[in-house]
C-alpha atoms as a PDB file:
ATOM      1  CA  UNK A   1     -69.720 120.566   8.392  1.00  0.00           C
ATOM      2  CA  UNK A   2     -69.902 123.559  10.740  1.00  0.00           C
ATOM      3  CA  UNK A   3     -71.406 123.369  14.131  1.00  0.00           C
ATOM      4  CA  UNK A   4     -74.692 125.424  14.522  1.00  0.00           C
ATOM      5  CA  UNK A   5     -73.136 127.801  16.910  1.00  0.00           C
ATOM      6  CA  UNK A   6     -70.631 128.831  14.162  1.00  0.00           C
ATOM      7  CA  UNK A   7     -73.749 129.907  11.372  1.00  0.00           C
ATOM      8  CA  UNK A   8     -74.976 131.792  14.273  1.00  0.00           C
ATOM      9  CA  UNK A   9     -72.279 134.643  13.835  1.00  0.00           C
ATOM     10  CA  UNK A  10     -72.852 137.337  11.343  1.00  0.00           C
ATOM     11  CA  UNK A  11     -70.383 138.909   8.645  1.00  0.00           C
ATOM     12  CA  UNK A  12     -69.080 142.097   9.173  1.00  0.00           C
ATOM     13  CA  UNK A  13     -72.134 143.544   7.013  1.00  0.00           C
ATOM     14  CA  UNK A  14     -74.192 142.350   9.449  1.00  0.00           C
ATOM     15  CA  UNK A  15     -75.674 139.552   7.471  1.00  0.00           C
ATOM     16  CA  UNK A  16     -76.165 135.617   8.658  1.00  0.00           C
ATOM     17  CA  UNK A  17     -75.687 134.189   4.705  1.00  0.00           C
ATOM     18  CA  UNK A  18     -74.657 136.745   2.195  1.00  0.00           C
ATOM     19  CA  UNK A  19     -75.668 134.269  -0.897  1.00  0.00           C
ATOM     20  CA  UNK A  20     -78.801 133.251  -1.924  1.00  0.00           C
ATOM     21  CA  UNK A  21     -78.626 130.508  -4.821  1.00  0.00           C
ATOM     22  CA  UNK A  22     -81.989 130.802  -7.137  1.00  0.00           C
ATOM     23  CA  UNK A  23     -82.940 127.834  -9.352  1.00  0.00           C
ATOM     24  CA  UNK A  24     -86.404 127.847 -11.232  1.00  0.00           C
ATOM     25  CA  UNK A  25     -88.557 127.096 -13.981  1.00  0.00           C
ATOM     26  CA  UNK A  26     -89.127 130.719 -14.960  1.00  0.00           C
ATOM     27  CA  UNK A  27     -87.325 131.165 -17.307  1.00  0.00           C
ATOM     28  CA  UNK A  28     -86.243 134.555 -18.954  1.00  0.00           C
ATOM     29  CA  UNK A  29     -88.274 135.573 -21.361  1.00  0.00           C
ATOM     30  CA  UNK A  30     -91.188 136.865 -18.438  1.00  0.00           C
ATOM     31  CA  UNK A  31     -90.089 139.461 -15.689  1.00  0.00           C
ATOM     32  CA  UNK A  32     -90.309 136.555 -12.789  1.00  0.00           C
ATOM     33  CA  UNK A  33     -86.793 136.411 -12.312  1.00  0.00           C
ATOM     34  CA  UNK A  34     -86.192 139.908 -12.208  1.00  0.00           C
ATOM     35  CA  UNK A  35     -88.978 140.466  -9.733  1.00  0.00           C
ATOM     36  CA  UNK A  36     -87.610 137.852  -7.614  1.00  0.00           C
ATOM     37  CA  UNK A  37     -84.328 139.310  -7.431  1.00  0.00           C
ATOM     38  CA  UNK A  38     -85.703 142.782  -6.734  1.00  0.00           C
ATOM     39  CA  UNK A  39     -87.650 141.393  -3.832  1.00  0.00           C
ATOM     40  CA  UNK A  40     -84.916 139.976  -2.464  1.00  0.00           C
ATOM     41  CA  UNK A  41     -82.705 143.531  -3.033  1.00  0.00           C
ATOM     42  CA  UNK A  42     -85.118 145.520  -1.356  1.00  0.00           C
ATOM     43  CA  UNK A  43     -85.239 143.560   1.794  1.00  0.00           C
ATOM     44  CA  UNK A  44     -81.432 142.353   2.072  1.00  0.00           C
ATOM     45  CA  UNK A  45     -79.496 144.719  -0.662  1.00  0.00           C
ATOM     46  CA  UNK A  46     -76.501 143.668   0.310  1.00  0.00           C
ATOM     47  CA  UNK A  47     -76.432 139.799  -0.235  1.00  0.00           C
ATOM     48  CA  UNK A  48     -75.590 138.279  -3.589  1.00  0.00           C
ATOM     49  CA  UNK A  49     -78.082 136.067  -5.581  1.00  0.00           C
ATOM     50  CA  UNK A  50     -76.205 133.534  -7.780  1.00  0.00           C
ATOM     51  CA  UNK A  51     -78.794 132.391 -10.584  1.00  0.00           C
ATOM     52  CA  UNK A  52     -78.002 128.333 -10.987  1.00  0.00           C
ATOM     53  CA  UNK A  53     -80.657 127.845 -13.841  1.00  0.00           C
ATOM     54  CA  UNK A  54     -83.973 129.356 -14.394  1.00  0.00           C
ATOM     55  CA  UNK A  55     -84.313 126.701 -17.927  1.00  0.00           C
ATOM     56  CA  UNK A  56     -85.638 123.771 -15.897  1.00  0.00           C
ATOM     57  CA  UNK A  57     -88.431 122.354 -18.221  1.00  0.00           C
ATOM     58  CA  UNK A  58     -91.848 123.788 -16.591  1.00  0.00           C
ATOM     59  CA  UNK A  59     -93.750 122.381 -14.001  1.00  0.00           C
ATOM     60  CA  UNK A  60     -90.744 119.539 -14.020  1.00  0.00           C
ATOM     61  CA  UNK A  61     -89.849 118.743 -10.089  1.00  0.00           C
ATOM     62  CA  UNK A  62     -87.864 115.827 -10.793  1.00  0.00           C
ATOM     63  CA  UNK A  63     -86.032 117.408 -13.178  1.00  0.00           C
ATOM     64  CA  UNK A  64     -85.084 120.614 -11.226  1.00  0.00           C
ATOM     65  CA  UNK A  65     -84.748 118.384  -8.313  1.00  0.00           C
ATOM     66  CA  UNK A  66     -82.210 116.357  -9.638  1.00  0.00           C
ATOM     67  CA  UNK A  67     -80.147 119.618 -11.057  1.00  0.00           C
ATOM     68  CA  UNK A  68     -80.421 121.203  -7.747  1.00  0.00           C
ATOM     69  CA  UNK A  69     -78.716 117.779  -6.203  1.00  0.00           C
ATOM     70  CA  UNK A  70     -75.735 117.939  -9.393  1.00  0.00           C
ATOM     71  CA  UNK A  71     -74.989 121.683  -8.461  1.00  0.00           C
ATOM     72  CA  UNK A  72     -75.665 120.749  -4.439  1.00  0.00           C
ATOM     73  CA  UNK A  73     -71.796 120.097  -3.625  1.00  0.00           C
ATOM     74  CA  UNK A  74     -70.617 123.354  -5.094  1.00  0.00           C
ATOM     75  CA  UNK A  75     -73.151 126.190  -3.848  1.00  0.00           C
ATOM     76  CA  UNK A  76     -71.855 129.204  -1.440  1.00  0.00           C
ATOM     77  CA  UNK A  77     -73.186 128.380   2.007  1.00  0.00           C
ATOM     78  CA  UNK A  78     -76.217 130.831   2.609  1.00  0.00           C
ATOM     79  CA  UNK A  79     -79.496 130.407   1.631  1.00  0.00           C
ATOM     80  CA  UNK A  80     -80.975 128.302  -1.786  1.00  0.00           C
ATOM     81  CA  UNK A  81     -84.391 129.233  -3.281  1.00  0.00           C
ATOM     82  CA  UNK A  82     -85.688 126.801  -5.310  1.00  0.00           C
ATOM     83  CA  UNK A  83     -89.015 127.029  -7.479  1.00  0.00           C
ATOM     84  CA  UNK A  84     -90.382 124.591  -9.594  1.00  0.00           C
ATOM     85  CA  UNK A  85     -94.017 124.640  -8.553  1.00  0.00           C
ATOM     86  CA  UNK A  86     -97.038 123.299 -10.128  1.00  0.00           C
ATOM     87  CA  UNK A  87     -99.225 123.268  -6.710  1.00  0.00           C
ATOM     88  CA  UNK A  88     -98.615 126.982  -6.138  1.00  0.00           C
ATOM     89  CA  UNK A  89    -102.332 127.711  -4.455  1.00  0.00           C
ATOM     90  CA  UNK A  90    -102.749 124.701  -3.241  1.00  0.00           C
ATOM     91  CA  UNK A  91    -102.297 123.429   0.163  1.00  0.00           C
ATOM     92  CA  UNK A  92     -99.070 122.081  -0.787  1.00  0.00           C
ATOM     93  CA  UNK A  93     -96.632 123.545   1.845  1.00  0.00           C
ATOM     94  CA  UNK A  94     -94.362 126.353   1.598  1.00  0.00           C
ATOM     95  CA  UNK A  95     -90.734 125.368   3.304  1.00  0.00           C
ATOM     96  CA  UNK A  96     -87.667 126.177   4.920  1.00  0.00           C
ATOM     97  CA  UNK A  97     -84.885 123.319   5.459  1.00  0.00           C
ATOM     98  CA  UNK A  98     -81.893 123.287   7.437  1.00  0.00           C
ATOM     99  CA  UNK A  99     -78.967 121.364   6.343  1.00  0.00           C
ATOM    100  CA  UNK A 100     -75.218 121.039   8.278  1.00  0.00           C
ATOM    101  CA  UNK A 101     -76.998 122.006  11.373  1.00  0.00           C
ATOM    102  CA  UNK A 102     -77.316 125.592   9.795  1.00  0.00           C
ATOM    103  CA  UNK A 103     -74.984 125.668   6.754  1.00  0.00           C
ATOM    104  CA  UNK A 104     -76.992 126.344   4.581  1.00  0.00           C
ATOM    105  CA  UNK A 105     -81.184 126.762   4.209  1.00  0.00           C
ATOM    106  CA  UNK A 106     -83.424 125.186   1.838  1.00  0.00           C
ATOM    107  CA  UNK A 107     -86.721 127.295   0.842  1.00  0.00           C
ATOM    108  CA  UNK A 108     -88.861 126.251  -1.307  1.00  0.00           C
ATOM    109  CA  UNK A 109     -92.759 123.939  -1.856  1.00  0.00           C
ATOM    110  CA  UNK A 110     -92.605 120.891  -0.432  1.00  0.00           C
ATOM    111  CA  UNK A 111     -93.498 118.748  -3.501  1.00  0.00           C
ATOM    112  CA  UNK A 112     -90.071 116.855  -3.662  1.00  0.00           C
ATOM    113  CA  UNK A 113     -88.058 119.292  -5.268  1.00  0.00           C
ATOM    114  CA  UNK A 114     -86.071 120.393  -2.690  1.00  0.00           C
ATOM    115  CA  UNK A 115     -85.534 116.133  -1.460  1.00  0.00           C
ATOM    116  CA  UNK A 116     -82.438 115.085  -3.454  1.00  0.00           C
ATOM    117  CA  UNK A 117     -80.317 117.725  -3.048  1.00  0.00           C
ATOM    118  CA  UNK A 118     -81.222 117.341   0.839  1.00  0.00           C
ATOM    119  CA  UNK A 119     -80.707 113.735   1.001  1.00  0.00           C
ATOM    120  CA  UNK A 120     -77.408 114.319  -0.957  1.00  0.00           C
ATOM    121  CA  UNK A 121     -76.262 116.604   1.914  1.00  0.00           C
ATOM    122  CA  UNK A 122     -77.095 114.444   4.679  1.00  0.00           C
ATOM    123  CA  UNK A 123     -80.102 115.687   5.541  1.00  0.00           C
ATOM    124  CA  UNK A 124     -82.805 118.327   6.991  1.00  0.00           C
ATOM    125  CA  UNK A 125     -81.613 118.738  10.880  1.00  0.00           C
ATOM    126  CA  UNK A 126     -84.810 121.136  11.078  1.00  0.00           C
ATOM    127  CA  UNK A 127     -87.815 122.018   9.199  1.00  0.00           C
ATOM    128  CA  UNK A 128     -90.314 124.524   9.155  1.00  0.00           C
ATOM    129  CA  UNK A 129     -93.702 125.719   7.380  1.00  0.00           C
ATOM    130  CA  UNK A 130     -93.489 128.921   5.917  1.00  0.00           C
ATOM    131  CA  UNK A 131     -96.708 131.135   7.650  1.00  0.00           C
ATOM    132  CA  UNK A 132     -95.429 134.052   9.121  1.00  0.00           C
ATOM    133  CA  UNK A 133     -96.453 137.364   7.500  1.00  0.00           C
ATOM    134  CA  UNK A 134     -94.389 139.254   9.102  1.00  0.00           C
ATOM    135  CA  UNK A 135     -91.964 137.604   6.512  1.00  0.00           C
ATOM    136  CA  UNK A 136     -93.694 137.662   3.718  1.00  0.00           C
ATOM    137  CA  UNK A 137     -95.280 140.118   0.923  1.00  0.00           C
ATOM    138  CA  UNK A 138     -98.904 140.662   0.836  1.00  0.00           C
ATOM    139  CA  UNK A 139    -100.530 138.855  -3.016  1.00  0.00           C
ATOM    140  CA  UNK A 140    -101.221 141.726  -5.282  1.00  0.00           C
ATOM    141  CA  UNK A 141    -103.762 139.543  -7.086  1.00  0.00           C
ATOM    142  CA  UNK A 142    -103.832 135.496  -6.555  1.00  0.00           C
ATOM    143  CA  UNK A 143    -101.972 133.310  -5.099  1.00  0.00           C
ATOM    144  CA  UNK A 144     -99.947 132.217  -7.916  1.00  0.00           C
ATOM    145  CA  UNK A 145     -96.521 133.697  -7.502  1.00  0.00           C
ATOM    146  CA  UNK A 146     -95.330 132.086  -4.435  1.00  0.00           C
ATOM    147  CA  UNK A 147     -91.429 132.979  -5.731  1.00  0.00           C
ATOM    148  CA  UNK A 148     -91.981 136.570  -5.185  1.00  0.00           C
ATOM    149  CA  UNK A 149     -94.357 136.872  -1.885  1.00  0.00           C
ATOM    150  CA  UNK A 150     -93.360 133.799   0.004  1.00  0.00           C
ATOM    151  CA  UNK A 151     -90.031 131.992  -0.752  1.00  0.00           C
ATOM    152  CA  UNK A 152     -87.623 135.510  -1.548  1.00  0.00           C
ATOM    153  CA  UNK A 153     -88.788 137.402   1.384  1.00  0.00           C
ATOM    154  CA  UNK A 154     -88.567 134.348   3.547  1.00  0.00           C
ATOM    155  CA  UNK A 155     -84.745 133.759   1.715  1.00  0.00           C
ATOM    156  CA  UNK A 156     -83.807 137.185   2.745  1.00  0.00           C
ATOM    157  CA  UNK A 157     -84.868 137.345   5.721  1.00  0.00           C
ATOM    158  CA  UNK A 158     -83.023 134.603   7.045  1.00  0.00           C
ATOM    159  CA  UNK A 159     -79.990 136.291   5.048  1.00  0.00           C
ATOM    160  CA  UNK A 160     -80.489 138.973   7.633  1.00  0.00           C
ATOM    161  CA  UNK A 161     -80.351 136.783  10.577  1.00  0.00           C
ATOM    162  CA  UNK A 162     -84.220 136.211  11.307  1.00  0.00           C
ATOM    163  CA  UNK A 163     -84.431 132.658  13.094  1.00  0.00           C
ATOM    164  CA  UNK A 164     -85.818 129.801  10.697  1.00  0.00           C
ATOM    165  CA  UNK A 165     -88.538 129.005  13.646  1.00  0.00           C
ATOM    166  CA  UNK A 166     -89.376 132.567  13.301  1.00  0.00           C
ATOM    167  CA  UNK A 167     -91.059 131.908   9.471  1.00  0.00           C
ATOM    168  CA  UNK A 168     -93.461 129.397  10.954  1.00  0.00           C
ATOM    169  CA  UNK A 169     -94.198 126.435  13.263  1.00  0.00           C
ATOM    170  CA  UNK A 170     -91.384 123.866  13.090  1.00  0.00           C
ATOM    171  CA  UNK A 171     -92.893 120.460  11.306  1.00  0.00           C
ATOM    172  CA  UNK A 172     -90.695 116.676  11.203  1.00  0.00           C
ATOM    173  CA  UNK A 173     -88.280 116.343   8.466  1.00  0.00           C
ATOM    174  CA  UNK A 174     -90.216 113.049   8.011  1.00  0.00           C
ATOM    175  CA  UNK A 175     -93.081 114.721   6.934  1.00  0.00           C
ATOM    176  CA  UNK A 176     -91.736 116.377   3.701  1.00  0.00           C
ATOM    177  CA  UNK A 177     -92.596 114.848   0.345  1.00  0.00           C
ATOM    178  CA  UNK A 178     -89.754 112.599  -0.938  1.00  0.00           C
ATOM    179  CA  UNK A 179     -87.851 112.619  -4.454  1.00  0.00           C
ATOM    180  CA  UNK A 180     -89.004 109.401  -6.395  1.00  0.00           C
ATOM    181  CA  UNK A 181     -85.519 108.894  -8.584  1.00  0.00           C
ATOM    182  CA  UNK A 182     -85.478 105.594 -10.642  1.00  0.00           C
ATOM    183  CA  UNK A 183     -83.140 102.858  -9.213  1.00  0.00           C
ATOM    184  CA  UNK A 184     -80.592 101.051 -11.811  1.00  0.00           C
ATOM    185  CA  UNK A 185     -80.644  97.371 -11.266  1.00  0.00           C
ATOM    186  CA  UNK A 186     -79.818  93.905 -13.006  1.00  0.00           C
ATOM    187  CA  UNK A 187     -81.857  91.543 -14.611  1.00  0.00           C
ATOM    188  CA  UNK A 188     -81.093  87.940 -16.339  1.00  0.00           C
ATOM    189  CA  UNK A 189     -81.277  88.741 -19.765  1.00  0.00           C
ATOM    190  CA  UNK A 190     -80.857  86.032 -22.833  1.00  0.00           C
ATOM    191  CA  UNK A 191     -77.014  86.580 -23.183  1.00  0.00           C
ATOM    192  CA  UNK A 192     -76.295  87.206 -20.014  1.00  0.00           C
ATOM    193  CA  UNK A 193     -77.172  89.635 -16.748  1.00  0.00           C
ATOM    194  CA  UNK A 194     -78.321  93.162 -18.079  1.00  0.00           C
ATOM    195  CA  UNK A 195     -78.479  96.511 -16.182  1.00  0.00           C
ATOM    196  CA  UNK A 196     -81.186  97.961 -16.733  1.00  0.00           C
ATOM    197  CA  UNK A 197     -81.400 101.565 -16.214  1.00  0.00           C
ATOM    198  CA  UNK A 198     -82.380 105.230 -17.644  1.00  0.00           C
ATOM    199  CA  UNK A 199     -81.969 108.629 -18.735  1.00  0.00           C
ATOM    200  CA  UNK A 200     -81.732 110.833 -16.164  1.00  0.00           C
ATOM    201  CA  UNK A 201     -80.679 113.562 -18.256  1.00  0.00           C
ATOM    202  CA  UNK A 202     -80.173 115.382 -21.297  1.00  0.00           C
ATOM    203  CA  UNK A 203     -77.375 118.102 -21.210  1.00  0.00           C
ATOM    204  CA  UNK A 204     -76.869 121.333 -23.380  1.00  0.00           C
ATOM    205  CA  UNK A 205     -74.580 119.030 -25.489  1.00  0.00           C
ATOM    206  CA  UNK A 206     -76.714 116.259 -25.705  1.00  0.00           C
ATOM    207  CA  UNK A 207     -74.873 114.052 -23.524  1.00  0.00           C
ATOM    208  CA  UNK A 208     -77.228 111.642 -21.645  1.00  0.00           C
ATOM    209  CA  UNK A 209     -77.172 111.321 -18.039  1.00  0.00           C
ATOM    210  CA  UNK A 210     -77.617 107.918 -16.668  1.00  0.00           C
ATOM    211  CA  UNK A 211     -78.729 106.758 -13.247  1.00  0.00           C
ATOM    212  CA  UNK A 212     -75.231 104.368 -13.411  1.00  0.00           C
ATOM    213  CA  UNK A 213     -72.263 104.571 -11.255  1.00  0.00           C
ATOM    214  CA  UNK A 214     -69.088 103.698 -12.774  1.00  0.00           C
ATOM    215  CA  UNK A 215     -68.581 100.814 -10.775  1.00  0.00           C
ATOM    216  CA  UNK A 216     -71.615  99.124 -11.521  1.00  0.00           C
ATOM    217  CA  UNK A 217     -70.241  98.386 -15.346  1.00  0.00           C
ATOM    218  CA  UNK A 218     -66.874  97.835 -14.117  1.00  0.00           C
ATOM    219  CA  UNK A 219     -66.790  94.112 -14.517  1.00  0.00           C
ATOM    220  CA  UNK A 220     -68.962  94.241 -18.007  1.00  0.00           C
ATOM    221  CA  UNK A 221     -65.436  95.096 -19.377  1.00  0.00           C
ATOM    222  CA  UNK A 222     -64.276  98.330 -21.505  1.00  0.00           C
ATOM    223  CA  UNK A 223     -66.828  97.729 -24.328  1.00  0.00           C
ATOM    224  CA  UNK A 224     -70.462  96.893 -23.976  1.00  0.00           C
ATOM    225  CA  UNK A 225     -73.587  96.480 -26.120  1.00  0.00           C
ATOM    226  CA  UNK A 226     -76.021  99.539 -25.037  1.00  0.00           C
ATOM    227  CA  UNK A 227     -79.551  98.494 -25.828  1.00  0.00           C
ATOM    228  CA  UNK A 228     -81.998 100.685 -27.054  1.00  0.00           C
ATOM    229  CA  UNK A 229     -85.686  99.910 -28.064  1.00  0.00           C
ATOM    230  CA  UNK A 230     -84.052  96.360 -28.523  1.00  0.00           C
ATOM    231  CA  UNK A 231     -81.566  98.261 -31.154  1.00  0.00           C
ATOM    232  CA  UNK A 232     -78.109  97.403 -29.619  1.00  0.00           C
ATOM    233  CA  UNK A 233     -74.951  99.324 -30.279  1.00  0.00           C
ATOM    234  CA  UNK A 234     -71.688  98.359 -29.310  1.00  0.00           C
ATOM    235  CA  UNK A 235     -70.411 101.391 -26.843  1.00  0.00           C
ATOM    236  CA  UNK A 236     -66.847 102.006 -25.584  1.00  0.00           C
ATOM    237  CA  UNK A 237     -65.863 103.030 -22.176  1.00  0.00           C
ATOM    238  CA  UNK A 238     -63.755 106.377 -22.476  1.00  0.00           C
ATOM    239  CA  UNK A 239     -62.362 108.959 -19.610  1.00  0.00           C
ATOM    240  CA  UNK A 240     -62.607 112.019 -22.225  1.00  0.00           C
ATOM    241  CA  UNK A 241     -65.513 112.828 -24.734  1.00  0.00           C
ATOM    242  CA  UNK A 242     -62.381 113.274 -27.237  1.00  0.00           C
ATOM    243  CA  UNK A 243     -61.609 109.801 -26.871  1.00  0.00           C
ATOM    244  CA  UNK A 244     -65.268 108.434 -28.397  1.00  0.00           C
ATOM    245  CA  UNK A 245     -63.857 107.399 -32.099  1.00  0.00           C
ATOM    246  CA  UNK A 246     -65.944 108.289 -34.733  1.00  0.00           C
ATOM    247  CA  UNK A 247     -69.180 106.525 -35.545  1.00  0.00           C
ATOM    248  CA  UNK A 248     -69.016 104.736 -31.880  1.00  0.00           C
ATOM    249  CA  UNK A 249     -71.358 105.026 -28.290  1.00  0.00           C
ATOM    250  CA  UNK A 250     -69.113 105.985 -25.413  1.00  0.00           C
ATOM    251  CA  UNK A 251     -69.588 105.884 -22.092  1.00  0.00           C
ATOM    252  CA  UNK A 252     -67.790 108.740 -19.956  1.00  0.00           C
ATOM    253  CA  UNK A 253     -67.891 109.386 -16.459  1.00  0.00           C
ATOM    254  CA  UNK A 254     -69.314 112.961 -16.419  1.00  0.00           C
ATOM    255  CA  UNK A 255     -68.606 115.788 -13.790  1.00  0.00           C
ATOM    256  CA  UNK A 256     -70.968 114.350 -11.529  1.00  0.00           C
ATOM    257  CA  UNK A 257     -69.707 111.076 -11.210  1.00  0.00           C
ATOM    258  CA  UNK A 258     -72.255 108.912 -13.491  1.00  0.00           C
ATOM    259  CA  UNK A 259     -72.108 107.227 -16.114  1.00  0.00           C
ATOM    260  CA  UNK A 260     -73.050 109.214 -19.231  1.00  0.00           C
ATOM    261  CA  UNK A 261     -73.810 108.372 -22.976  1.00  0.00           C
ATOM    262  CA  UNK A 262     -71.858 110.139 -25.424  1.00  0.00           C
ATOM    263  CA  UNK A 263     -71.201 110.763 -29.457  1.00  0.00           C
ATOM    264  CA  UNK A 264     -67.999 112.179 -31.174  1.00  0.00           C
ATOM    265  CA  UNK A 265     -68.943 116.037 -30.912  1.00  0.00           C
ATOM    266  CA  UNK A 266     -72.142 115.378 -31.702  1.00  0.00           C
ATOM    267  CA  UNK A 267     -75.566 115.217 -29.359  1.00  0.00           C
ATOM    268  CA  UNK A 268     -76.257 111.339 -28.179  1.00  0.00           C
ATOM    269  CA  UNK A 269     -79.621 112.423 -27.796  1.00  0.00           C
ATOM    270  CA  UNK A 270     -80.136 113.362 -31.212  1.00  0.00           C
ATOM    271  CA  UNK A 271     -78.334 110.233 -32.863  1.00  0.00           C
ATOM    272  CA  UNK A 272     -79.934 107.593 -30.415  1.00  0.00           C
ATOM    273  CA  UNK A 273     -82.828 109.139 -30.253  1.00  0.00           C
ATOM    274  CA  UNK A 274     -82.734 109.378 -26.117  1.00  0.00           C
ATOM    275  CA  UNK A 275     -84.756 112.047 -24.089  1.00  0.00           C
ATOM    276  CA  UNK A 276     -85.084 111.569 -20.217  1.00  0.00           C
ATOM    277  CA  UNK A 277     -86.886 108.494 -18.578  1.00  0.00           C
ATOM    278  CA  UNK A 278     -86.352 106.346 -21.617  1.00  0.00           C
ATOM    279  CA  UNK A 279     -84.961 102.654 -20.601  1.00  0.00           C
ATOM    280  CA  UNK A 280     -81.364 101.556 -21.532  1.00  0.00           C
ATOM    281  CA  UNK A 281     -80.204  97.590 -21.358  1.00  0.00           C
ATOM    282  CA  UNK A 282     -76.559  97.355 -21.159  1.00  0.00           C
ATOM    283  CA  UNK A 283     -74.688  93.899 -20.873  1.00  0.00           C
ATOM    284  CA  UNK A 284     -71.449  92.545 -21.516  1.00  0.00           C
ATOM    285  CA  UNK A 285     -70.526  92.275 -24.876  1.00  0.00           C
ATOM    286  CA  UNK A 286     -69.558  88.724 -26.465  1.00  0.00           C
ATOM    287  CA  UNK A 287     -65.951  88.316 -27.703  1.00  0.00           C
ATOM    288  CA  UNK A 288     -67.215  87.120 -31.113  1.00  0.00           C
ATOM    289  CA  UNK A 289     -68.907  90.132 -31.449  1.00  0.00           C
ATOM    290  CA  UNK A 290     -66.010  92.718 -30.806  1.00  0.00           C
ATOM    291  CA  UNK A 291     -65.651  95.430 -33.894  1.00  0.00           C
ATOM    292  CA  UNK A 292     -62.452  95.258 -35.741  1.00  0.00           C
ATOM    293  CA  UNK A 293     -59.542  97.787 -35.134  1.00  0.00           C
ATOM    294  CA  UNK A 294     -57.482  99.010 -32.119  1.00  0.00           C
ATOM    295  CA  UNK A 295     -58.866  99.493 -29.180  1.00  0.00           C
ATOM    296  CA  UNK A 296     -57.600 100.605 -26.255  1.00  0.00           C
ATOM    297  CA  UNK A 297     -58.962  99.322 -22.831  1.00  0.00           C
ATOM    298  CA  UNK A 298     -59.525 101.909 -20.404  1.00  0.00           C
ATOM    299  CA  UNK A 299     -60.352 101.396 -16.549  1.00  0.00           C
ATOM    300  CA  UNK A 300     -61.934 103.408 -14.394  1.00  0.00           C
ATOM    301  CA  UNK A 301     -61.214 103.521 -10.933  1.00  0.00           C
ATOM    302  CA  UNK A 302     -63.002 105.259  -8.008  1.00  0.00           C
ATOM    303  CA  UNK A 303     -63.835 108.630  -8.579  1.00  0.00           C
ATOM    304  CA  UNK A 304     -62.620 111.025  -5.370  1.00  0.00           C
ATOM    305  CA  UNK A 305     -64.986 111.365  -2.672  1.00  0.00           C
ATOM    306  CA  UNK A 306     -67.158 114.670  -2.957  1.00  0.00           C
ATOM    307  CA  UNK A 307     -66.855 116.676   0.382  1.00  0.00           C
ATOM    308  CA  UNK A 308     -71.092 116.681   1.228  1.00  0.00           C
ATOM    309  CA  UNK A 309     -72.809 118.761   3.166  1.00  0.00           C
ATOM    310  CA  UNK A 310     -71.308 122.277   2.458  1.00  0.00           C
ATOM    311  CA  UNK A 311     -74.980 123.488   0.258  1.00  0.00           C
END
C-alpha cells in the first residue's frame, strides 16, 4: 500500500490517477453511460474510464455493492465511480472515499454501496461530502442524475490533481452508511450441525454465489447434502466446473474465493431453482446415504492470500 506522499506525484501527463473505474445500474440501452463518460472526457480527456458493469439489477445497492467488492482487488489505482442510487434527490449524501492513504478514491452516494468494497480494502483513511460547485455541473432540469453533475466531474477532477478536501467539508468515516451482507453460520439440525447460509449471487452462467468460505465445509467431508426448500441433494466438492459429473450439485471454489453452487454446463440457478437471498442448509452427509459409483475425494486447501488494498 503506497504512502500518501507517493499518490501525491503526478504522471508525466500531468494527471494524479489516469483511470477512472465506472460501475452502475444504467445500463445500455439509455444514453447515461455515454453522458457520463463524455463528462468525464471533457473535463480530464486524457484519463481512461474502464466500464466494470453497468447490468447491476436497478436500484440494487447490495448487489452492486457486493460486485464492486469481487472486482475491488483487481481495479487500476485511480479513481472508482460507483452509481447505484435510489435516493438520488434526497438528502442522502454525495461522497468521496480515500482508501491506501490515497491509492485509490471512492465516489459515489453514501447508501452502502460503496461499504464492502471499502471494508475489503482496509478501509476509508478520509472522507468527504461532495458540495463544492466549483466541481460540479450545474442540473439542466432536476436533481435526478447525480452520475453526470456530481460524481463524474468530482471523479475527474481529482484525476487532475484537485485535493479530495477541496470537493467538500471532510466528514468521519464512521459516519457513512454500512453494507448489511448476510453472515453464514451453524445451527443444530436433526442429523447433525447445519450451515446455514445464502445466495449471494447469480452469475452470467448461472453459477450461485454463496456467502461460504471453503474452509467452513472443510470438515463436512468431499460430499454433502445441500438443502433446499427442505429438498436435499447430495452435492460433490470439485476444484473445476468440468469435474461436476452429470446429473450431480457441485460445489467449486469460484474466482473469488467462495464457495459456489454449480451444474454440469448447465445454470444451477435454473435447475435448483436459486435466485439471490434464498436460504441453503448444508450438512454432512451420512455414510449410508452415499450414491453408488466412483468418487473421487477432493480437498481443498487454503486459497492464496489476495494482495488488499491496491483499489
Amino acid at each position: 500500500m503506497s504512502s500518501a506522499d507517493s499518490v501525491e506525484v503526478v504522471d508525466s501527463s500531468g494527471l494524479r490517477y489516469d483511470t477512472i473505474s465506472f460501475l452502475s445500474d444504467f445500463g445500455t440501452a439509455d444514453e447515461f453511460v455515454g453522458v457520463v463518460h463524455s463528462v468525464i472526457r471533457s473535463i480530464a480527456p486524457n484519463v481512461g474510464v474502464v466500464d466494470v458493469s453497468h447490468g447491476i439489477p436497478k436500484f440494487d445497492t447490495r448487489a452492486g455493492g457486493l460486485a464492486l467488492a469481487r472486482a475491488a482487488n483487481y481495479l487500476c489505482p485511480g479513481v472508482v465511480v460507483a452509481v447505484v442510487d435510489p435516493g438520488v434527490g434526497t438528502d442522502r449524501r454525495p461522497v468521496a472515499l480515500e482508501v491506501g492513504d490515497g491509492m485509490s478514491i471512492l465516489v459515489g452516494p453514501d447508501n452502502g454501496l460503496l461499504a464492502p468494497a471499502v471494508g475489503m480494502v482496509g478501509g476509508a483513511t478520509r472522507a468527504v461530502e461532495i458540495r463544492n460547485p466549483d466541481f460540479l455541473l450545474p442540473a439542466a432540469g432536476g436533481s435526478t442524475f447525480d452520475g453526470r453533475d456530481v460524481f463524474a466531474p468530482a471523479a475527474a477532477h481529482l484525476c487532475l490533481g484537485v485535493p479530495m478536501t477541496d470537493l467538500g467539508p471532510e466528514i468521519d468515516p464512521a459516519s457513512l452508511m454500512p453494507g448489511v451482507l448476510p453472515i453464514s453460520r451453524f445451527e443444530p439440525g436433526a442429523d447433525g450441525d447445519e450451515l446455514v447460509c445464502e445466495v449471494l449471487w447469480v452469475d452470467h452462467f448461472g453459477n450461485c454465489q454463496l456467502n461460504v468460505d471453503p474452509l467452513e465445509i472443510l470438515t463436512l467431508g468431499s460430499e454433502v447434502i445441500v438443502s433446499i426448500n427442505d429438498d436435499d441433494r447430495v452435492g460433490l466438492r470439485a476444484e473445476a466446473f468440468d469435474e461436476i459429473p452429470t446429473g450431480r450439485v457441485g460445489l467449486v471454489v469460484d474466482s473469488s474465493g467462495l464457495i459456489s453452487l454449480a451444474v454440469s454446463r448447465g445454470s444451477a440457478a435454473v435447475e435448483l431453482e436459486l435466485g439471490e437471498g434464498i436460504e441453503i442448509r448444508i450438512r454432512a452427509l451420512p455414510d449410508g446415504d452415499r450414491p453408488r459409483g466412483a468418487v473421487t475425494p477432493v480437498q481443498f486447501g487454503t486459497r492464496p492470500d489476495t494482495q488488499l488494498g491496491e483499489l
